[in-house]
Protein backbone atom coordinates (compact mmCIF):
# COMPACT_ATOMS: atom_id res chain seq x y z
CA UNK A 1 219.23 43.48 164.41
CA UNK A 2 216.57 43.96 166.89
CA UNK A 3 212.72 43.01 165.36
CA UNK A 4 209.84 45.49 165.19
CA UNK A 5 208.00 46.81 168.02
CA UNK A 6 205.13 45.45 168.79
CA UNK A 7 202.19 47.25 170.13
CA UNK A 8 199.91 46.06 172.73
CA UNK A 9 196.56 45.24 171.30
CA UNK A 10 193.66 47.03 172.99
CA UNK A 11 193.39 50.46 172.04
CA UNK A 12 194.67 53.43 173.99
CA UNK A 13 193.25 52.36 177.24
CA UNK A 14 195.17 49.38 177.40
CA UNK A 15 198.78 51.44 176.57
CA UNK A 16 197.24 53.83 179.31
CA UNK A 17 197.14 50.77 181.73
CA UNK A 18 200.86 49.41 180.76
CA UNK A 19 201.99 53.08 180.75
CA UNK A 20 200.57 55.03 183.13
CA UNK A 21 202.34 57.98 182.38
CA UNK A 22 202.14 58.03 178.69
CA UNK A 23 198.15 57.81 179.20
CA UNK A 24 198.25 60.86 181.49
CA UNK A 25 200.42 63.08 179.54
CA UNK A 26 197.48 64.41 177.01
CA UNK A 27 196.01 65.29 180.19
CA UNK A 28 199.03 67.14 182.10
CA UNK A 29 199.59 69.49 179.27
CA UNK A 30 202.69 71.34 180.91
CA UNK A 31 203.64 74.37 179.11
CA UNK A 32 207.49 75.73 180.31
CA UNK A 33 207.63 79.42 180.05
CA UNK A 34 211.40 80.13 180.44
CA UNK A 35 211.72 83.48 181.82
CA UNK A 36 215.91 84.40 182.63
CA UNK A 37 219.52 83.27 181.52
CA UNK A 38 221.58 84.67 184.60
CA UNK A 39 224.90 84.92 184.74
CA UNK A 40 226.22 85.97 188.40
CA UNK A 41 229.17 86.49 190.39
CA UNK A 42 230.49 87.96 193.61
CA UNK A 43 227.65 88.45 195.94
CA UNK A 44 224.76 87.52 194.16
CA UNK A 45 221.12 86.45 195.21
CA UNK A 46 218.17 85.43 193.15
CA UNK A 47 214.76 85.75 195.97
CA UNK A 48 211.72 84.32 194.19
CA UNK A 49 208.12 84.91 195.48
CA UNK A 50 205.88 81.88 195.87
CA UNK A 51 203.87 81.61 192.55
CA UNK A 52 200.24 80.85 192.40
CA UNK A 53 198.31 77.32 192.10
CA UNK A 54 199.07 75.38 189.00
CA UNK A 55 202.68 77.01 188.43
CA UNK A 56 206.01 75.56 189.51
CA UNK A 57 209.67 76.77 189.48
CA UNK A 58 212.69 75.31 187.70
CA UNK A 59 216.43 76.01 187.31
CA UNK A 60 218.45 74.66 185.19
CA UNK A 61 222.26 74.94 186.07
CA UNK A 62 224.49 74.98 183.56
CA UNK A 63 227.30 76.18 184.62
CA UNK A 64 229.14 76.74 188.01
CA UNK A 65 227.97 76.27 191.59
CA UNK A 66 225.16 78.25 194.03
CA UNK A 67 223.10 77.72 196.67
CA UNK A 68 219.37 76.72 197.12
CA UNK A 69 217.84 78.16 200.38
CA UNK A 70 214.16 77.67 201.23
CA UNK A 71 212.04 78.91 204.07
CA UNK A 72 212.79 77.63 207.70
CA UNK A 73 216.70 77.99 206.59
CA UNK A 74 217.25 74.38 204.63
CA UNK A 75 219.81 74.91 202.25
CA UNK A 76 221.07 72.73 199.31
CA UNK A 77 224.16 72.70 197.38
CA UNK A 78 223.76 72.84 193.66
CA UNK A 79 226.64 72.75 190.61
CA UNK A 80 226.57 72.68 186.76
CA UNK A 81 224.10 69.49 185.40
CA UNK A 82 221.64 69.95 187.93
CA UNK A 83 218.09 70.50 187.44
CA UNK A 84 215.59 71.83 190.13
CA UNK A 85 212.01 71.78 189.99
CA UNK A 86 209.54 73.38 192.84
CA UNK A 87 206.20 71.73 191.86
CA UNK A 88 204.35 73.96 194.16
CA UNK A 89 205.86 77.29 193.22
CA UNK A 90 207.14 77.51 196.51
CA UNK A 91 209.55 80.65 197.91
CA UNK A 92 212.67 79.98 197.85
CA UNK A 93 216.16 82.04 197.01
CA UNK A 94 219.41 81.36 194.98
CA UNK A 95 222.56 82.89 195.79
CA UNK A 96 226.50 82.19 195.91
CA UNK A 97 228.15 79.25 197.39
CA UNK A 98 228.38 79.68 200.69
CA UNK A 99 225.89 82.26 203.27
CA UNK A 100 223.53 84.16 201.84
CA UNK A 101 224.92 87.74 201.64
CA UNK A 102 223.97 90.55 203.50
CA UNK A 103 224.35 93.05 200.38
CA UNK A 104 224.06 91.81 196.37
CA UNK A 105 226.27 93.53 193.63
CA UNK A 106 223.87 95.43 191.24
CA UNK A 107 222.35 93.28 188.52
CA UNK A 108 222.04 94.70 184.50
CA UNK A 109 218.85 93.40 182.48
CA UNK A 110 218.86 92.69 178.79
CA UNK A 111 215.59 91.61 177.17
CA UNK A 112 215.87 89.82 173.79
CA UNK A 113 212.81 88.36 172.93
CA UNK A 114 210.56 87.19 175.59
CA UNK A 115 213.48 86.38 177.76
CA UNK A 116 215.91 88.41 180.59
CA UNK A 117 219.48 88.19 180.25
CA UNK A 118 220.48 88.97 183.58
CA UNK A 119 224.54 89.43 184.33
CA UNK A 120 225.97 90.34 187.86
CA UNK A 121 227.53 94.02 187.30
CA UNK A 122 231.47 94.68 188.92
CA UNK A 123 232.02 90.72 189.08
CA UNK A 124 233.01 88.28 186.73
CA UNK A 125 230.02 85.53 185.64
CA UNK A 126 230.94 82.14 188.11
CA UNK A 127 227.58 80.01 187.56
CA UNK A 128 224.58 80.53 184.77
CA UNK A 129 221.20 79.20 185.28
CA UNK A 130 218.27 79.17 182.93
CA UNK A 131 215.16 79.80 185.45
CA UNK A 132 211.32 79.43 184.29
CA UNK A 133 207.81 78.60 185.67
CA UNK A 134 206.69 75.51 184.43
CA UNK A 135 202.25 75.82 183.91
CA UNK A 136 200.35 73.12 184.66
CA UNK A 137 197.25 74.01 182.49
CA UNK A 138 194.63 70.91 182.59
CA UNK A 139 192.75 70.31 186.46
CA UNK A 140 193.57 66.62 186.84
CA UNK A 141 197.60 67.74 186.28
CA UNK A 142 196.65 68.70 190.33
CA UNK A 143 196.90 64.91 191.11
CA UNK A 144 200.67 64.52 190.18
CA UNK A 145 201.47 67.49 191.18
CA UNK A 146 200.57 66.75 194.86
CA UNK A 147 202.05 63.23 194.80
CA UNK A 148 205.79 64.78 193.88
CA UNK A 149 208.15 66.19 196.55
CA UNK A 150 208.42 69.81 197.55
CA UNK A 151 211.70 69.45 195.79
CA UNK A 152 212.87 67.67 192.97
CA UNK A 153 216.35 67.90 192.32
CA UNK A 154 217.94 65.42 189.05
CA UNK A 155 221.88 65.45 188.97
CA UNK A 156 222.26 65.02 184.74
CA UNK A 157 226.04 64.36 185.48
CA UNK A 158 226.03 60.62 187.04
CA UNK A 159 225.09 57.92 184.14
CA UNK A 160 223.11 57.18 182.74
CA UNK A 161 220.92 60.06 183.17
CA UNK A 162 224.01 62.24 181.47
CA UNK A 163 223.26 60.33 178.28
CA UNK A 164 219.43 60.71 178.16
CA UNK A 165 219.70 64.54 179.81
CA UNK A 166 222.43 66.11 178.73
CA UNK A 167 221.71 66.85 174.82
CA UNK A 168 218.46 68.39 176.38
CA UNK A 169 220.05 70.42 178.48
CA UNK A 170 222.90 71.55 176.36
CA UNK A 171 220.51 72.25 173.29
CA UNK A 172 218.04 74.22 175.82
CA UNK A 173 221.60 76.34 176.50
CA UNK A 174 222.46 76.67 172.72
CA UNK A 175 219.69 78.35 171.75
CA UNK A 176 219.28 80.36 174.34
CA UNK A 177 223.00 81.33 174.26
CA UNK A 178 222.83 82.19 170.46
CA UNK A 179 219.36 83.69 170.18
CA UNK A 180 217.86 82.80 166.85
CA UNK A 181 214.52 82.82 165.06
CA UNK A 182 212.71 80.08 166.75
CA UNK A 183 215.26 79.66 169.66
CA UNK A 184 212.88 80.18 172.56
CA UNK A 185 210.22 78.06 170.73
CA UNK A 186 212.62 75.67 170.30
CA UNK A 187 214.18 75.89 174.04
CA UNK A 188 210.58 76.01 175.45
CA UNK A 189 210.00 72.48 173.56
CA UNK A 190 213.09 71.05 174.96
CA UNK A 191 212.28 71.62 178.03
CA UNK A 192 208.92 70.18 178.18
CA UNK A 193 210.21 66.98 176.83
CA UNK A 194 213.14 67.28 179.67
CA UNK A 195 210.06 68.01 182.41
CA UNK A 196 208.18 64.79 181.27
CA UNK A 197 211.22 62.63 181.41
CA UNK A 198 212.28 63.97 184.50
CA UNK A 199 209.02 63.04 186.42
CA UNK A 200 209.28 59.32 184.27
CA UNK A 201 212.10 59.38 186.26
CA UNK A 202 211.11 60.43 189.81
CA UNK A 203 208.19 57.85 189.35
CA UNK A 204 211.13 54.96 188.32
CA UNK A 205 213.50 55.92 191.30
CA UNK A 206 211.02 56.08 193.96
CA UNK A 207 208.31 53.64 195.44
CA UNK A 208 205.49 56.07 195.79
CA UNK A 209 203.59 56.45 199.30
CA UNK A 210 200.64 58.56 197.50
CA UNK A 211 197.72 56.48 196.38
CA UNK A 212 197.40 58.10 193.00
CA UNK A 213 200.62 56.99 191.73
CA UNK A 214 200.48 53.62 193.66
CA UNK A 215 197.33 53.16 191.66
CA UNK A 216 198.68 54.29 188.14
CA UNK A 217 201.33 51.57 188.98
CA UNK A 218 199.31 48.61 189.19
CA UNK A 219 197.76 47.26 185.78
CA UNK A 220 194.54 46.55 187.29
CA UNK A 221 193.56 49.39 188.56
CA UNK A 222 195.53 51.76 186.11
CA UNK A 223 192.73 51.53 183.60
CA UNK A 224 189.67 52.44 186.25
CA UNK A 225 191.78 55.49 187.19
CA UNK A 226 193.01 56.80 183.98
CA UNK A 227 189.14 56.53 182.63
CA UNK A 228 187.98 58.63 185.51
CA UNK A 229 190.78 61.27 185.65
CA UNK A 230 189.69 61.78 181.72
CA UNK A 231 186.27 61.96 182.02
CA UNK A 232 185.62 62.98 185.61
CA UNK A 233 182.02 64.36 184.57
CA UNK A 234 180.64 60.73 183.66
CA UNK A 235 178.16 58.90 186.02
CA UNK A 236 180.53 55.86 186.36
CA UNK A 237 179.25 53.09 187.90
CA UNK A 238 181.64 50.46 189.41
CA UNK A 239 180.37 47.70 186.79
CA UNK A 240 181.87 49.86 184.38
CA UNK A 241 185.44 50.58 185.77
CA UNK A 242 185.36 46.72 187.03
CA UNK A 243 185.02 46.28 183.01
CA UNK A 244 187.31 48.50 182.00
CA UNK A 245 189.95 47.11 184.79
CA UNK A 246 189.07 43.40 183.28
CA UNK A 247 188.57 42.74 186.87
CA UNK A 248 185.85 41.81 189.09
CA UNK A 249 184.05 44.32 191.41
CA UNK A 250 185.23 43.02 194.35
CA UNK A 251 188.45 42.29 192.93
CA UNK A 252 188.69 45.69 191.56
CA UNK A 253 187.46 47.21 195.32
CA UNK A 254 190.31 45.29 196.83
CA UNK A 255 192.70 46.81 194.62
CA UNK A 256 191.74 50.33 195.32
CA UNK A 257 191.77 49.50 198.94
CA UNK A 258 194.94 48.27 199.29
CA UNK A 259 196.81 51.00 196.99
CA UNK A 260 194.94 53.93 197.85
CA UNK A 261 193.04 53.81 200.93
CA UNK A 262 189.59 53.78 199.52
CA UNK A 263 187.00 51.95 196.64
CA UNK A 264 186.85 53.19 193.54
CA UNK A 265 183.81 55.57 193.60
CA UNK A 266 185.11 57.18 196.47
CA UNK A 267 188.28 57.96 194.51
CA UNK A 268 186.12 59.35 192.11
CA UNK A 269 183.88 61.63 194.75
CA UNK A 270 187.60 62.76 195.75
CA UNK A 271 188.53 63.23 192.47
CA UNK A 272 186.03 65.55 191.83
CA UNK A 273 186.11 67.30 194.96
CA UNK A 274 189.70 68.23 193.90
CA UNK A 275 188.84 69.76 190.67
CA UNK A 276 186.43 72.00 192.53
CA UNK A 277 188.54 72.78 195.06
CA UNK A 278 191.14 73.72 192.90
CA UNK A 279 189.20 76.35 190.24
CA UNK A 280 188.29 77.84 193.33
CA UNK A 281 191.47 78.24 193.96
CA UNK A 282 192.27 79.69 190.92
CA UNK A 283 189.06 81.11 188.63
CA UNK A 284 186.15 82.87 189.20
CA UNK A 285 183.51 80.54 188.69
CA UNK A 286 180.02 80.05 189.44
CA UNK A 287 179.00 76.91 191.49
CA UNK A 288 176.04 76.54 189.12
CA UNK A 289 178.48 76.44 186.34
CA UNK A 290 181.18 74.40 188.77
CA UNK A 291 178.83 72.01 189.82
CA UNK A 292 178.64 70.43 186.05
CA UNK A 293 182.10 71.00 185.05
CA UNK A 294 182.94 68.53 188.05
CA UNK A 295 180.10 65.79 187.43
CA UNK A 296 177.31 66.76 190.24
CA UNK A 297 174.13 67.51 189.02
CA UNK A 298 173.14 71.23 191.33
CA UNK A 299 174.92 73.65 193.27
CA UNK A 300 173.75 72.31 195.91
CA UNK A 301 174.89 68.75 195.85
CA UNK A 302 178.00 69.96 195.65
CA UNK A 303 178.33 72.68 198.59
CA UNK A 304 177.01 69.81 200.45
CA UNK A 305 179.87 67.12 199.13
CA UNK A 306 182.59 70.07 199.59
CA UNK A 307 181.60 70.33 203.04
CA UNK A 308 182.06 66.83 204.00
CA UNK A 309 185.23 66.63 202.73
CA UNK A 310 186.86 69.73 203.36
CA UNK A 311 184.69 70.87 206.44
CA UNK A 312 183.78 74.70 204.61
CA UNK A 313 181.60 75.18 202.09
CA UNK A 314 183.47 75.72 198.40
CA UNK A 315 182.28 79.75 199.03
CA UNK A 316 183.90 80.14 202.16
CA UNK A 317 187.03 78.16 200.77
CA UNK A 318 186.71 80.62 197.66
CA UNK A 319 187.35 83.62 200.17
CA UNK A 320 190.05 81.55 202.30
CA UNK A 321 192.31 81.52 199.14
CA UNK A 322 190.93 85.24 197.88
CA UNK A 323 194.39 87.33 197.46
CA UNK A 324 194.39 90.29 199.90
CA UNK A 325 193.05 93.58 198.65
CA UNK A 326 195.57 96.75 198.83
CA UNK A 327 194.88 100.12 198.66
């Protein structure tokens, strides 16, 4: 019989540090909002619009075969077990093994709850997906998200990911197959369990190029970063994250350098910089009220920070990512 886990003395920070991605999911916060069960056959195509900032795609296939075509024509081949995330929210359309085709059979909508049952009309059902935006609702989330592929695609057929994935999947299908009280709760809960394991295992397959993730990876740097992604605001001095990191300064500076690029504070200036640039993206803020949120102490500081780094100042970046107006 195997003995009792033992726990790492040294609070949360020190989990954080051996766990990177336990210490950053508080922080990540990702909601799935599952939005369609579609069953289609014949000619069938799914287009979706690219969503806004913070929102990404997902299909889960549970059944059948169909096609994944993005912009610029790239296609990929998808079958029953397969789940696809779009961390961006990027356009992309579904359809049929095979081309795209020119016309689509009619498609009837059922709502039952919150959710679209969507079946193919004149054709007999060949593949079902359950399809969703996945929210990414806390700022520093913004970090992963642009260290992961365009594309994520995890085959839950090949072992051993079958054995972790599959009851997941299949109990995300149950309940949304038999609709009961608390079945979309339920499904939506799955899924964000599914979600985090499926990035635990993105991180564990790949060797990461990005310098956020190669810095969550190493245990002496892991603690400096996690402390600033939490607490972005505070005026941290590199004493204190050389503390924190159990490391010396320069030891600490050499660390950052050689995962990332650059020394610790200047991860944090970036840091910071990409908070503000992304409520702009997003909210209607004030840079008054921006300027604290993201640890600078005027309006002015930071219109002169954002235009070092990004070359505009955050007003003219605000307009840059302003929807169009229509009449």
């Amino acid at each position: 019989m195997a003995g009792p886990i033992r726990r790492r003395a040294g609070g949360p920070e020190a989990a954080g540090a051996d766990d990177p991605l336990s210490g950053l999911a508080p922080l990540l916060r990702v909601r799935p909002h599952l939005d369609d069960v579609c069953r289609f056959g014949g000619a069938w195509a799914a287009p979706h619009a690219p969503e806004p900032a913070g929102q990404a795609y997902f299909h889960l296939v549970t059944r059948g075969r169909a096609t994944l075509r993005r912009p610029g024509g790239e296609t990929l081949q998808v079958a029953a077990g397969d789940i696809l995330l779009l961390p961006r929210g990027d356009a992309h359309t579904l359809h049929g093994p095979g081309p795209q085709p020119a016309t689509r059979l009619p498609v009837a909508v059922r709502h039952a709850h919150t959710l679209r049952f969507k079946t193919t009309v004149g054709a007999e059902p060949e593949v079902e997906l359950i399809c969703g935006r996945l929210a990414f609702e806390a700022a520093p989330q913004t970090l992963i998200v642009t260290a992961l592929p365009d594309l994520m695609v995890l085959s839950v057929g090949a072992q051993p990911l079958a054995t972790r994935f599959a009851p997941l999947l299949a109990g995300i299908r149950e309940e949304l197959n038999h609709i009961r009280a608390g079945s979309v709760a339920v499904a939506g809960n799955l899924a964000s369990a599914l979600f985090m394991m499926m990035l635990r295992a993105h991180l564990e397959a790949s060797a990461p190029a990005e310098g956020l993730l190669r810095l969550l990876g190493q245990p002496l740097t892991a603690r400096a970063v996690l402390a600033m992604v939490r607490d972005p605001v505070h005026a941290w001095t590199l004493d204190e994250l050389a503390s924190l990191a159990a490391a010396s300064r320069a030891s600490l500076v050499r660390a950052f350098r050689g995962a990332a690029g650059v020394a610790p504070l200047e991860f944090l200036t970036d840091l910071r910089l990409g908070l503000a640039h992304h409520r702009l993206r997003t909210e209607a803020v004030s840079l008054d009220h921006l300027a604290v949120e993201v640890g600078y102490q005027s309006a002015a500081a930071l219109s002169r920070a954002f235009l070092r780094k990004y070359g505009v100042r955050p007003g003219h970046a605000r307009q840059a990512e302003a929807p169009p107006q229509t009449g």
